[in-house]
C-alpha atoms as a PDB file:
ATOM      1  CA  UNK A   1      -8.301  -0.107  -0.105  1.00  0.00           C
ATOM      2  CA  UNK A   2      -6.388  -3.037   0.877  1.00  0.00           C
ATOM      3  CA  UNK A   3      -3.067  -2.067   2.157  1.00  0.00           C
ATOM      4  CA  UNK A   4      -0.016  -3.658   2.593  1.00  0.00           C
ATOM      5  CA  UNK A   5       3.136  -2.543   4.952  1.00  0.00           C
ATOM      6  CA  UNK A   6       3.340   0.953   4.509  1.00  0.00           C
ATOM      7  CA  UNK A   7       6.919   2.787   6.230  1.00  0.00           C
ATOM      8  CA  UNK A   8       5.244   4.453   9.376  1.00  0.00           C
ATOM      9  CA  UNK A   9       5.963   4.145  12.704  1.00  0.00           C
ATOM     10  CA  UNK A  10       2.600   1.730  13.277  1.00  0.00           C
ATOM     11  CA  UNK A  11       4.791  -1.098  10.655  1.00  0.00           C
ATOM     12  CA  UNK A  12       8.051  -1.170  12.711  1.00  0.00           C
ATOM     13  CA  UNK A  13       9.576  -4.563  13.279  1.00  0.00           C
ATOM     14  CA  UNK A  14      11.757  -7.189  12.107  1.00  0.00           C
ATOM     15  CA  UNK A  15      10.956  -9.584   9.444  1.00  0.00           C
ATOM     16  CA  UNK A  16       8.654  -7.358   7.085  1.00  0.00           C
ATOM     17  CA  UNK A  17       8.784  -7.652   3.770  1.00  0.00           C
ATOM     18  CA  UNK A  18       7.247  -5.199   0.832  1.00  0.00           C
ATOM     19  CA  UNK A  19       7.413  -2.063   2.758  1.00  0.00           C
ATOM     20  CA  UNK A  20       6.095   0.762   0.769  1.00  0.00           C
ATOM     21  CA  UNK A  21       7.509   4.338   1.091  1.00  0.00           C
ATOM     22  CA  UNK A  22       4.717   6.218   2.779  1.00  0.00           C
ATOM     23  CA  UNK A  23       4.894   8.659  -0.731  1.00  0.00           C
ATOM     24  CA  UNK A  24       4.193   5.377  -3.162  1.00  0.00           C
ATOM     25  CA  UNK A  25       1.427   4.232  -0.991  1.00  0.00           C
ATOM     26  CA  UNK A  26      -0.374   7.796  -1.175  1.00  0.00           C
ATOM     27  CA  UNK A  27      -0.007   8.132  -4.825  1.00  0.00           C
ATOM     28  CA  UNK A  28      -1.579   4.937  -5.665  1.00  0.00           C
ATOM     29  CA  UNK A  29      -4.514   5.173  -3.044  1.00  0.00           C
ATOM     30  CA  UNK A  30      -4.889   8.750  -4.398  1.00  0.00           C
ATOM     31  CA  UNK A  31      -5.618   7.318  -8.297  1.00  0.00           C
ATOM     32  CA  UNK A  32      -7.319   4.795  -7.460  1.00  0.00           C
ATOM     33  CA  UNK A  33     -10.281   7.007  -5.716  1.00  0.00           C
ATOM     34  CA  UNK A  34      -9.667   9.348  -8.443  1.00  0.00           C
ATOM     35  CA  UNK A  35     -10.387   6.364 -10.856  1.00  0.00           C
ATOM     36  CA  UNK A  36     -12.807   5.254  -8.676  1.00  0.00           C
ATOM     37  CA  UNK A  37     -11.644   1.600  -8.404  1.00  0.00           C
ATOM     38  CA  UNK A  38     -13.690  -0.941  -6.010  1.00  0.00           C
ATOM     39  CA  UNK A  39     -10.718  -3.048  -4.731  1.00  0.00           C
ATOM     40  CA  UNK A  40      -6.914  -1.847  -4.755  1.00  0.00           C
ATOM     41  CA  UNK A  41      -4.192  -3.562  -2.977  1.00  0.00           C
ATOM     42  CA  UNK A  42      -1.132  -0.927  -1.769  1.00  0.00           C
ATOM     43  CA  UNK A  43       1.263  -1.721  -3.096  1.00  0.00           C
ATOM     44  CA  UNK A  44       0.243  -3.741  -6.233  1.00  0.00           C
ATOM     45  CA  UNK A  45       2.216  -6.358  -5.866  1.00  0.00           C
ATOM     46  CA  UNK A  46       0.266  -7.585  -2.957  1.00  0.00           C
ATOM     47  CA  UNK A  47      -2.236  -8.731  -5.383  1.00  0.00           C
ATOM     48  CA  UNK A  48      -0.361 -11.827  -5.916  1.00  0.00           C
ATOM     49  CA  UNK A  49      -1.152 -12.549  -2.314  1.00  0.00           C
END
């Protein structure tokens, strides 16, 4: 699981970008072990990266 800025207390600070709410970045780390998936970026979009 690769993931990106997730909103916790650990990613506070000024000039991030793509913060995830800490419920989107759960669900999609939860279906992708359910799917069993070898690489997954957090949010998806950080695939682009």
């Amino acid at each position: 699981i690769r993931p990106g800025f997730v909103d916790t207390e650990m990613a506070k600070g000024e000039g991030l970008f793509w913060i995830s709410p800490v419920q989107k970045a759960a669900c999609q780390i939860i279906s992708a072990i359910k799917s069993k998936r070898k690489i997954v970026y957090v949010t998806h979009r950080w695939r682009m990266i």
